[in-house]
Protein backbone atom coordinates (compact mmCIF):
# COMPACT_ATOMS: atom_id res chain seq x y z
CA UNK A 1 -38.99 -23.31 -49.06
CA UNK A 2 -40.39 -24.05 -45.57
CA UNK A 3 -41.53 -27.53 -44.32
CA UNK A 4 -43.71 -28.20 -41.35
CA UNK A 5 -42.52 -30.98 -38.85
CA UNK A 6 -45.10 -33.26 -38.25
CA UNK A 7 -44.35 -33.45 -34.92
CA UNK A 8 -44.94 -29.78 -33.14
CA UNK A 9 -45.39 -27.26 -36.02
CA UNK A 10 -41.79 -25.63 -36.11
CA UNK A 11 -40.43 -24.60 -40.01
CA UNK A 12 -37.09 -26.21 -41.14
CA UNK A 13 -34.77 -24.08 -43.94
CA UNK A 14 -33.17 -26.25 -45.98
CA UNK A 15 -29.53 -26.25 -46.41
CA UNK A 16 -29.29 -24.08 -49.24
CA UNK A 17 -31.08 -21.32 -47.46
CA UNK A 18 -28.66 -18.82 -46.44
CA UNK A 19 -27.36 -18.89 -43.14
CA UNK A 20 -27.17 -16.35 -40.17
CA UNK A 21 -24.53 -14.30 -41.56
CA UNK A 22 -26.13 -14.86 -45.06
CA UNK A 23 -24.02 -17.42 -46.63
CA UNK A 24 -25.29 -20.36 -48.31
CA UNK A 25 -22.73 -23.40 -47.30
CA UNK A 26 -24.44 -26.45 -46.64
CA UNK A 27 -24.45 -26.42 -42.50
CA UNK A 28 -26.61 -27.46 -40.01
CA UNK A 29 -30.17 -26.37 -41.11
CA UNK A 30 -32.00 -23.49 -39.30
CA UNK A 31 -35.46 -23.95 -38.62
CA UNK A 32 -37.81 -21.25 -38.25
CA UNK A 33 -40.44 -21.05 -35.25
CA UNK A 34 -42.54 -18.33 -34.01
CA UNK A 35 -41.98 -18.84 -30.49
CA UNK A 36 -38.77 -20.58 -28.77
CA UNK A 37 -39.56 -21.67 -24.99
CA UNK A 38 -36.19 -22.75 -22.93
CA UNK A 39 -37.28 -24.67 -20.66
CA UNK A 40 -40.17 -27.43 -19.17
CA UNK A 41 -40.14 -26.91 -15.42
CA UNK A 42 -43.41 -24.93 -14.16
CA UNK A 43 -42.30 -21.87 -16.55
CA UNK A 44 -41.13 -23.09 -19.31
CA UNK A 45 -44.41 -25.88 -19.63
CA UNK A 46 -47.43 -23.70 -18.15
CA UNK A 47 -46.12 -20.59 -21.05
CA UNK A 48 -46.30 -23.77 -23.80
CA UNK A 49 -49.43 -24.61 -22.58
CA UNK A 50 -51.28 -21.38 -22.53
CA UNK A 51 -49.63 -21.24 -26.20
CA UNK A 52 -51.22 -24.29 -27.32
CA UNK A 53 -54.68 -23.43 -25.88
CA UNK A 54 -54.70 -20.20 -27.39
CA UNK A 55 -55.03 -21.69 -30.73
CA UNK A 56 -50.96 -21.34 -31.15
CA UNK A 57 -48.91 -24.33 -32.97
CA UNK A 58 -45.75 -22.56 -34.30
CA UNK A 59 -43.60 -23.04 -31.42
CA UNK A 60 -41.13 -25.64 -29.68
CA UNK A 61 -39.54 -26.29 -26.31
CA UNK A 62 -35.69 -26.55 -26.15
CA UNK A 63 -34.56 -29.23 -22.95
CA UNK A 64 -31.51 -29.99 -22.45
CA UNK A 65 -32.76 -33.43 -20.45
CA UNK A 66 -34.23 -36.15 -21.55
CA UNK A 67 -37.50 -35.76 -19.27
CA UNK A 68 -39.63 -32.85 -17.87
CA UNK A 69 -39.55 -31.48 -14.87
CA UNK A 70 -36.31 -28.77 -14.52
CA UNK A 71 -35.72 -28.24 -10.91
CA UNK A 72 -38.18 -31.21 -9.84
CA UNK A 73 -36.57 -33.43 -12.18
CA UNK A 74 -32.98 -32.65 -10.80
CA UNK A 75 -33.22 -32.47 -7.26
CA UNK A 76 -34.16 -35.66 -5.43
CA UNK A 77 -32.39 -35.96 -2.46
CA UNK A 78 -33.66 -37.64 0.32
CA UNK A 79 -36.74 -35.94 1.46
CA UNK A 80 -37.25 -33.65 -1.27
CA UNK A 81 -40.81 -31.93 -1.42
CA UNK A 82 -42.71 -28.68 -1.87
CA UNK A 83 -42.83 -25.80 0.87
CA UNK A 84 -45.97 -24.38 -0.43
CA UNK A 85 -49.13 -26.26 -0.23
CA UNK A 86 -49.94 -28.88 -2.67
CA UNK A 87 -53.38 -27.04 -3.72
CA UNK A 88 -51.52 -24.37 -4.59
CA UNK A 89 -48.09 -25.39 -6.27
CA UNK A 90 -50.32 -26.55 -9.45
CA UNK A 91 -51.53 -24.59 -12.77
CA UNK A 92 -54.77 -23.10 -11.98
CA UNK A 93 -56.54 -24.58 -14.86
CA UNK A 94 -55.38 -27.97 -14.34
CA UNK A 95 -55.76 -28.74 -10.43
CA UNK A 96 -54.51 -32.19 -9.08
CA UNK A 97 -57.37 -33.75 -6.81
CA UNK A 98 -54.89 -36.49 -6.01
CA UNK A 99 -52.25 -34.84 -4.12
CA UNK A 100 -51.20 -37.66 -1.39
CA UNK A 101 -49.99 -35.02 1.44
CA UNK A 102 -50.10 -31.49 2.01
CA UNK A 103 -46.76 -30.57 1.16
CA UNK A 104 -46.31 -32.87 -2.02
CA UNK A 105 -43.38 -34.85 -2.76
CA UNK A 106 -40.42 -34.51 -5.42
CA UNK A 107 -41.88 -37.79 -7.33
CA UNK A 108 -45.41 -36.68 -7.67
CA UNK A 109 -45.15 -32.86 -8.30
CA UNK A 110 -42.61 -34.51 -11.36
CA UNK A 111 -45.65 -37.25 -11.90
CA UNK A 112 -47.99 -34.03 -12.13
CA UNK A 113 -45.71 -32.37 -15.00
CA UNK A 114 -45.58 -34.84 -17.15
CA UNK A 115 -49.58 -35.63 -16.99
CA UNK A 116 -49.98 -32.06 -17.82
CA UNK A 117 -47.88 -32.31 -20.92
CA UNK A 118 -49.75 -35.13 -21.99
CA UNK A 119 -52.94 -34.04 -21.27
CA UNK A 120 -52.30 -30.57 -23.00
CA UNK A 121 -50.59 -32.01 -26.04
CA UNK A 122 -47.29 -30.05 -25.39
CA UNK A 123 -44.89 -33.72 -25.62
CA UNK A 124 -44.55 -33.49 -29.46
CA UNK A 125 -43.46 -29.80 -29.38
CA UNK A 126 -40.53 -30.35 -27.06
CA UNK A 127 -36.94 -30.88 -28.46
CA UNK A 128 -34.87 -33.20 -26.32
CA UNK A 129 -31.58 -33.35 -25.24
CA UNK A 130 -30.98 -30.10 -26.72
CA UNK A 131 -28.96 -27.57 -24.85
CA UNK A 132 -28.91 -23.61 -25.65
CA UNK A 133 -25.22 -22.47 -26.38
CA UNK A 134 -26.29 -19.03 -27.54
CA UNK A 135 -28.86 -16.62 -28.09
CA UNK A 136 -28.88 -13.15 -30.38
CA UNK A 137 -31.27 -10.54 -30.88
CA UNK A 138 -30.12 -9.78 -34.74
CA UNK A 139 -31.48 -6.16 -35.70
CA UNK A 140 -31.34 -6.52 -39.12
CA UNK A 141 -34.19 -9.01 -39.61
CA UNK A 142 -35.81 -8.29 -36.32
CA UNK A 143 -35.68 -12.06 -34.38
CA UNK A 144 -33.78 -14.16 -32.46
CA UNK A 145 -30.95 -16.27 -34.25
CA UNK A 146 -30.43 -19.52 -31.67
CA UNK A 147 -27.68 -21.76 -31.60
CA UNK A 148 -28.06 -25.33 -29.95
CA UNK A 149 -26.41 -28.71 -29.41
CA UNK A 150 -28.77 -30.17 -31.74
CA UNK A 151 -28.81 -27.48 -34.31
CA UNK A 152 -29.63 -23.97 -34.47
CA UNK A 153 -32.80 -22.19 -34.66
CA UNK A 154 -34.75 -18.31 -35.60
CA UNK A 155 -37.25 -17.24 -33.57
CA UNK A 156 -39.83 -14.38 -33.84
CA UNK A 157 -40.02 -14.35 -29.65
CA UNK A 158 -37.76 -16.20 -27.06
CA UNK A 159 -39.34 -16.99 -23.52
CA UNK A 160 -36.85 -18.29 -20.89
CA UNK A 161 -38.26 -20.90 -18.59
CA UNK A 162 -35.10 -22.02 -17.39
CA UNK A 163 -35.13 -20.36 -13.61
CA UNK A 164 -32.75 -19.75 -11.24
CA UNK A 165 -32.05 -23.43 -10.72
CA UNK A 166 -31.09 -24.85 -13.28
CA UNK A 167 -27.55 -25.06 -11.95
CA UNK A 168 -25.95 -26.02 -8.09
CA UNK A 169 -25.04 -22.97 -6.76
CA UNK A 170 -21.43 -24.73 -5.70
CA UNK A 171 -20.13 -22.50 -2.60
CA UNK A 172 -15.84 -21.28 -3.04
CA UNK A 173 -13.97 -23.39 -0.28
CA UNK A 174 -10.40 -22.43 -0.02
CA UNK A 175 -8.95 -26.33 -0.15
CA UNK A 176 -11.93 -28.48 -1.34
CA UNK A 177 -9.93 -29.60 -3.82
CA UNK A 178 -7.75 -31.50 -0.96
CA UNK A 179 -10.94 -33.38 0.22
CA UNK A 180 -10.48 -37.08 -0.09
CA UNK A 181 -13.94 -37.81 0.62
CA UNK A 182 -17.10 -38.27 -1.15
CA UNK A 183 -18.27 -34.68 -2.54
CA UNK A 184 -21.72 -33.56 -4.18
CA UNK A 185 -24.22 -31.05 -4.34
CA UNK A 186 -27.73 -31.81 -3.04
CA UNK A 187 -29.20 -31.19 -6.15
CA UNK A 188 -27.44 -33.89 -7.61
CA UNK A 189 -28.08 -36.20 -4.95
CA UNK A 190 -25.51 -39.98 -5.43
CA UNK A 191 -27.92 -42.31 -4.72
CA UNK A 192 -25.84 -45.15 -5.54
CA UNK A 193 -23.54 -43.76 -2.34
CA UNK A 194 -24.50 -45.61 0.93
CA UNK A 195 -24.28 -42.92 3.93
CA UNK A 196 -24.58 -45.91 6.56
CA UNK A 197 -22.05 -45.25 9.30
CA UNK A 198 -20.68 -42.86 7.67
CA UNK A 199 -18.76 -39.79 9.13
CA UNK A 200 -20.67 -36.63 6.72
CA UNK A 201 -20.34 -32.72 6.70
CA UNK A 202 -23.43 -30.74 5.29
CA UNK A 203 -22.56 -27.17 4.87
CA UNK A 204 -25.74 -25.08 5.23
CA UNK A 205 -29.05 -24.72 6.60
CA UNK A 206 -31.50 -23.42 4.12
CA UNK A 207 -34.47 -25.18 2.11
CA UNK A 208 -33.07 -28.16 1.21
CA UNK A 209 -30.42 -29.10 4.09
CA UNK A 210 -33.89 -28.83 6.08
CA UNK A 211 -34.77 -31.57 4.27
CA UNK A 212 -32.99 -33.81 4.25
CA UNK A 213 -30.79 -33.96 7.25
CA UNK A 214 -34.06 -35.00 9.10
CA UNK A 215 -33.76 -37.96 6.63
CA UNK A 216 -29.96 -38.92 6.26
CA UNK A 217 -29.42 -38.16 10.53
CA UNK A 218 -30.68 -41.29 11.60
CA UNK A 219 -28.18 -43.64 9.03
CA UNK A 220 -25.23 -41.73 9.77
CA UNK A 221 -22.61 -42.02 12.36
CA UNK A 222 -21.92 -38.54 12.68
CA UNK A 223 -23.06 -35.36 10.94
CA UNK A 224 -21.72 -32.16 11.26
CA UNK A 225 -23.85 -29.53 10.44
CA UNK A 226 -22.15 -26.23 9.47
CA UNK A 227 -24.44 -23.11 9.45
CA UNK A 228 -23.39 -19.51 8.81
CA UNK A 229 -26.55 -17.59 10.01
CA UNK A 230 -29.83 -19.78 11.37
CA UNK A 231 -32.99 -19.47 9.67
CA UNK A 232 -36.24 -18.64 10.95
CA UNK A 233 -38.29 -22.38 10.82
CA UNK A 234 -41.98 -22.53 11.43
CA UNK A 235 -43.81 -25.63 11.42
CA UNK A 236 -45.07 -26.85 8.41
CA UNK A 237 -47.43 -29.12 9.77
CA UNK A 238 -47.54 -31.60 7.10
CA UNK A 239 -50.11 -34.40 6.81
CA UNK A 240 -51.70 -37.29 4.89
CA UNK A 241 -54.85 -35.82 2.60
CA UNK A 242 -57.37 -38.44 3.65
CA UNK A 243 -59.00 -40.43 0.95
CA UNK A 244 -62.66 -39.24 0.92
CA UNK A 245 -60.78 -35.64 0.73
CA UNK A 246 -59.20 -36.51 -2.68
CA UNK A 247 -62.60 -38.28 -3.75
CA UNK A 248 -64.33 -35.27 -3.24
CA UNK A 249 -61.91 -33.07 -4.65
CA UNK A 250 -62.36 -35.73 -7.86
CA UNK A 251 -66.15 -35.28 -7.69
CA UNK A 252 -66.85 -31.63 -6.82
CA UNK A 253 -63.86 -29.66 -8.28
CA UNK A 254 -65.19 -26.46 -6.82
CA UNK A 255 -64.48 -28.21 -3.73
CA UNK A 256 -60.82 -28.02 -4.11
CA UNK A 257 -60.73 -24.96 -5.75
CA UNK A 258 -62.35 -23.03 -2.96
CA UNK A 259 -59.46 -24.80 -1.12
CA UNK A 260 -56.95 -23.72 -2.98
CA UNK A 261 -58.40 -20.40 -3.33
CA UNK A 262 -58.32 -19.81 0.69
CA UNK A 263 -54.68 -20.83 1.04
CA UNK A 264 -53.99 -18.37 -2.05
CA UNK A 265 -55.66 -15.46 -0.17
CA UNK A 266 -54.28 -16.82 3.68
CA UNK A 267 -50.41 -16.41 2.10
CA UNK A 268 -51.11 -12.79 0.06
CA UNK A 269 -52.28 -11.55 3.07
CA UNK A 270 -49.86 -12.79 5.33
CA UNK A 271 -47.50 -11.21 3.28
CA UNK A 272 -49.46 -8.09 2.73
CA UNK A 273 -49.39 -8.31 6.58
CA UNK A 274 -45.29 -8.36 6.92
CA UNK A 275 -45.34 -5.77 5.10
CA UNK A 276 -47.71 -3.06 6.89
CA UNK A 277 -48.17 -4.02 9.73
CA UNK A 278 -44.99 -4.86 11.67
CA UNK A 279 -47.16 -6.34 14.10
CA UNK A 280 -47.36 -9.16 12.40
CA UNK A 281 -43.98 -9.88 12.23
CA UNK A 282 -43.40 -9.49 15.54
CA UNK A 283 -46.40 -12.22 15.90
CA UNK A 284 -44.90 -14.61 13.73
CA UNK A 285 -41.08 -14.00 15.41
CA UNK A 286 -42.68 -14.97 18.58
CA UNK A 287 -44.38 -18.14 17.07
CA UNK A 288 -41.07 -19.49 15.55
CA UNK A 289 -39.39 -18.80 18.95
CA UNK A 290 -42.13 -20.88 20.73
CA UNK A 291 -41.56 -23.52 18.17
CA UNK A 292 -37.87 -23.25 18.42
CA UNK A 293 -38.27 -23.24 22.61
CA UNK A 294 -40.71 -26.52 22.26
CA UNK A 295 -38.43 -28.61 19.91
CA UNK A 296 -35.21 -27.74 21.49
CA UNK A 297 -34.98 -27.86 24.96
CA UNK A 298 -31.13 -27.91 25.21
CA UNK A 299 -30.07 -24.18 25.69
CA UNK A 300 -26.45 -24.08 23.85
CA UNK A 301 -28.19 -25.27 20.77
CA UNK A 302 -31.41 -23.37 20.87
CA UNK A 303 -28.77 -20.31 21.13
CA UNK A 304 -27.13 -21.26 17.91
CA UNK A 305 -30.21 -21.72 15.89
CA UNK A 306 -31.66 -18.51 16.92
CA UNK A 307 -32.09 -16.03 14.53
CA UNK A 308 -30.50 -12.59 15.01
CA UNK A 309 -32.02 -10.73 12.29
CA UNK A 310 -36.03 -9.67 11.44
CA UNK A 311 -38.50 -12.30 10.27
CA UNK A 312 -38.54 -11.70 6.49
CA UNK A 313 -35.23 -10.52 5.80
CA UNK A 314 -34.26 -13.86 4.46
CA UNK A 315 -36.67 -16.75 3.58
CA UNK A 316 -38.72 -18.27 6.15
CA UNK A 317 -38.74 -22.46 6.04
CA UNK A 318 -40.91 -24.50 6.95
CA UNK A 319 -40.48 -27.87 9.18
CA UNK A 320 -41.84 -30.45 11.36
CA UNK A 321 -38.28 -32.88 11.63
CA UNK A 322 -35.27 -30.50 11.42
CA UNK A 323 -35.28 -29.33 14.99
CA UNK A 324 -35.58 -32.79 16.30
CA UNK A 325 -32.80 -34.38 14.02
CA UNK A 326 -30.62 -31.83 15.35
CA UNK A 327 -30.84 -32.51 19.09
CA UNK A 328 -30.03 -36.39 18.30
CA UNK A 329 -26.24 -37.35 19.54
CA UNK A 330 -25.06 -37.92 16.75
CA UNK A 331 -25.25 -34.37 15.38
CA UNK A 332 -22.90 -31.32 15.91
CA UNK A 333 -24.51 -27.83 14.66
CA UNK A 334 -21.47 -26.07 13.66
């Protein structure tokens, strides 16, 4: 009755196996996996690989894109890149000694995926251009019944990779409809749009308008900035990894994992740190307020981007270009 795909280890039913609700009518057939992932960002790929090297075979990966990557396959605006250290934005057990900067870019952390699927044999388990339209937990036979664009499946265990995302979070304007302008979400960045001398609005100030307004301020002829409450920005202090550091990380892996392992304990104890001793926020207030002082020497504006509220309350960014793009002429913090 059941027949193994060649091609990742997942069961088909045929078509005269009964359906969900039991009927035997010829649809779509079901196919029968242990495990259904949703997902191949970080989550959705590092759970399939930790599948496949514990000896498991009897599960697939549902993407609804053609390519790997979720949220670093989606979003690549101008300037995109990680705010946590290259060393440690990686799977444990499969470190990248070739990392080009410290805070690593859109293109390579998305390079870095797809070697890892390759390398861990995860590729022929995926199911492409396959979109979830529903999931139910069915009591009656104890498993997940799955519905798809490309077909439906039953699943023993479903793990959701799909993060929080996955989708623009597009902000309620009263009369955006009315705007006769060019519209679109950062995270679906229109490359094929030239900004050049071009009048543009970015509304908001968080992770990714940090970005790239640094990036897009110097084509445009004017950019309005519009910010509802100003983040608190510490430098990132991003650099080039020298070349006889990656060779070295290449040769002596212990190397970089004693690097990575001393960022990993710097950050848990800074935030350990914010947490019990309130000291230490104060500390790091005061550093972002030098910072802020230091970049922005025009009072009006340092005034708007100060924050009003406790360091921690809100995510803290990290940047070594926003402040200056904003004190160019061309710019209006709103």
């Amino acid at each position: 009755m059941f027949q193994h795909f060649a091609d990742g280890g997942s069961k088909t039913l045929s078509n005269t196996h009964p359906n969900n609700d039991g009927s035997s009518n010829g649809e779509t057939p079901v196919r029968y996996v242990h495990i259904a992932i949703l997902g191949t960002g970080f989550s959705g790929l590092g759970m399939a690989i930790r599948l496949k090297q514990s000896g498991e075979e009897d599960f697939v990966v549902i993407e609804r894109a053609t390519d790997i990557g979720g949220t670093w396959r989606d979003n690549t605006y101008p300037g995109c890149a990680c705010d946590i250290p290259s060393h440690l934005y990686s799977f444990s057990f499969a470190l990248n000694p070739h990392w080009s900067r410290a805070y690593s870019p859109q293109r390579e952390i998305r390079s870095y995926l797809r070697h890892c699927a390759r390398r861990f044999g995860i590729i022929p388990h995926i199911r492409w251009n396959t979109e979830l339209s529903d999931a139910s937990w069915k009591e009656d036979d104890q498993r997940w019944h799955i519905t798809t664009t490309q077909g439906r499946f039953i699943a023993d265990i479903l793990i959701l990779g799909n993060g929080p995302l996955s989708e623009p979070s597009l902000p309620s304007i009263p009369g955006i409809e009315r705007f006769e302008g060019v519209l679109f979400h950062s995270a679906r960045w229109k490359h094929d749009y030239d900004l050049s001398g071009k009048r543009v609005a970015v509304i908001g100030t968080g992770a990714s308008a940090i970005q790239f307004v640094p990036h897009i301020q110097p084509l445009v002829r004017q950019l309005f900035l519009f910010q509802r409450t100003p983040p608190w920005i510490l430098p990132r202090r991003d650099h080039t990894i020298p070349s006889w550091q990656r060779a070295m990380f290449s040769l002596l892996p212990v190397t970089q994992r004693f690097m990575r392992s001393r960022i990993y304990w710097r950050n848990e104890l800074t935030a350990l740190g914010f947490v019990y001793r309130p000291t230490m926020i104060e500390s790091g207030m005061q550093l972002a307020l030098r910072y802020l002082t230091k970049q922005v020497p025009d009072q009006v504006l340092r005034a708007k981007l100060t924050p009003n509220y406790t360091m921690g309350c809100k995510r803290v960014l990290l940047s070594d270009d926003f402040y200056p793009a904003l004190t160019q002429p061309n710019v209006e913090l709103i």
